[in-house]
Protein backbone atom coordinates (compact mmCIF):
# COMPACT_ATOMS: atom_id res chain seq x y z
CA UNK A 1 -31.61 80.57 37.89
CA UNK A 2 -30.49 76.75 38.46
CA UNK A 3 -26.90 77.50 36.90
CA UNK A 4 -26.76 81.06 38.37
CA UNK A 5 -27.32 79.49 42.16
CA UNK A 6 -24.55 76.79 40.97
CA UNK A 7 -22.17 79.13 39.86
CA UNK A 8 -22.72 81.68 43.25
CA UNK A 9 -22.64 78.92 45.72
CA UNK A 10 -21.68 78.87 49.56
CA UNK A 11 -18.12 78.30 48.75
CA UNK A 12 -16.98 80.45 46.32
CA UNK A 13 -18.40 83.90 46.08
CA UNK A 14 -18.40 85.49 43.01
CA UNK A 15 -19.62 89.01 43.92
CA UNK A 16 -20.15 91.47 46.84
CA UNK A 17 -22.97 89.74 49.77
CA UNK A 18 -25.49 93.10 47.96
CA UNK A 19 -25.50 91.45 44.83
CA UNK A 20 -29.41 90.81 43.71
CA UNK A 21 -29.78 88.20 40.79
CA UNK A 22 -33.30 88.70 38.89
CA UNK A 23 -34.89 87.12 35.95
CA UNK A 24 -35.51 89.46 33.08
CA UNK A 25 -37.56 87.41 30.63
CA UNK A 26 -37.05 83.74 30.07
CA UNK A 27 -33.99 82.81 30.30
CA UNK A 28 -32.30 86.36 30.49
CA UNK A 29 -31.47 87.70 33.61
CA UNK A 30 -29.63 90.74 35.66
CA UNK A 31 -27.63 90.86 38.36
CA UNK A 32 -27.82 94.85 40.34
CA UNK A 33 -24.44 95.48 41.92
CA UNK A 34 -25.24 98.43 44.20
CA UNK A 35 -22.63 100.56 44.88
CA UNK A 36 -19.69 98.88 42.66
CA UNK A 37 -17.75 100.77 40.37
CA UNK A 38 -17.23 99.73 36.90
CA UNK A 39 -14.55 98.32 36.98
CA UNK A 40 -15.42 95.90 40.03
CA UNK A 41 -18.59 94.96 38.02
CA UNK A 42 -16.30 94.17 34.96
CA UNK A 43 -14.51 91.92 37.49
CA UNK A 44 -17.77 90.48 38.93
CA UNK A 45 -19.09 89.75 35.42
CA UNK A 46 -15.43 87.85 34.49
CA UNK A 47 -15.97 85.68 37.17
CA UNK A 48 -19.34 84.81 36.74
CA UNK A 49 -18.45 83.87 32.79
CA UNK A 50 -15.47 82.31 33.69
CA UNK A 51 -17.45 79.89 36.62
CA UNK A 52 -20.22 79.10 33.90
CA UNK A 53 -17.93 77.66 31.52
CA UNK A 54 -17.03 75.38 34.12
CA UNK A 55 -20.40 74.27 34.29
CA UNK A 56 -21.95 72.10 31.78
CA UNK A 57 -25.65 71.12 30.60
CA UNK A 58 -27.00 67.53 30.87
CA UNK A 59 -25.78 66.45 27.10
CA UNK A 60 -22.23 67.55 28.42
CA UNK A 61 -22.31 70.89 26.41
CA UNK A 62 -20.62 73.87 28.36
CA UNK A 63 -23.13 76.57 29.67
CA UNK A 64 -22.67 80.03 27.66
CA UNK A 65 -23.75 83.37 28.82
CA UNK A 66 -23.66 87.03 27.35
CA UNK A 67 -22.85 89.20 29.36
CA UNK A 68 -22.77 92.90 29.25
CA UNK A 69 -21.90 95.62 32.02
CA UNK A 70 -23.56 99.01 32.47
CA UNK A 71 -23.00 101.72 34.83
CA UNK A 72 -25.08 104.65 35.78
CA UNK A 73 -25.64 107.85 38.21
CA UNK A 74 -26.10 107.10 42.52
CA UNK A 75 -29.70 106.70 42.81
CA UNK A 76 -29.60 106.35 46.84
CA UNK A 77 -31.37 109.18 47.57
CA UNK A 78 -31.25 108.86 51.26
């Protein structure tokens, strides 16, 4: 979550202000973009690989991610 705050920070937004980061397991984790199409997401996800390359560990190494995008039906029910 350390690099994922890092990378969304104050100054630069990488993603719509709905965005919701969540840890899956360990060090796996999702990020729910409500109401963004596919092809936004695939933009959202470029970004966010893109602003952790920039970032590196403490022995200098570059942070690395996979990351996958998904899309499925409207499930606001409202």
């Amino acid at each position: 979550m350390r690099y994922f705050r890092r990378v969304r920070g104050p100054r630069r937004p990488i993603s719509p202000p709905s965005v919701t980061p969540c840890r899956l397991a360990g060090d796996e984790f999702v990020v729910l973009l409500p109401q963004t199409d596919l092809d936004n997401a695939r933009t959202v996800a470029d970004r966010l690989q893109r602003r952790l390359g920039d970032l590196r560990t403490a022995d200098g190494s570059p942070v690395r991610a996979g990351i996958g995008v998904a899309a499925g039906p409207d499930l606001d029910h409202r």
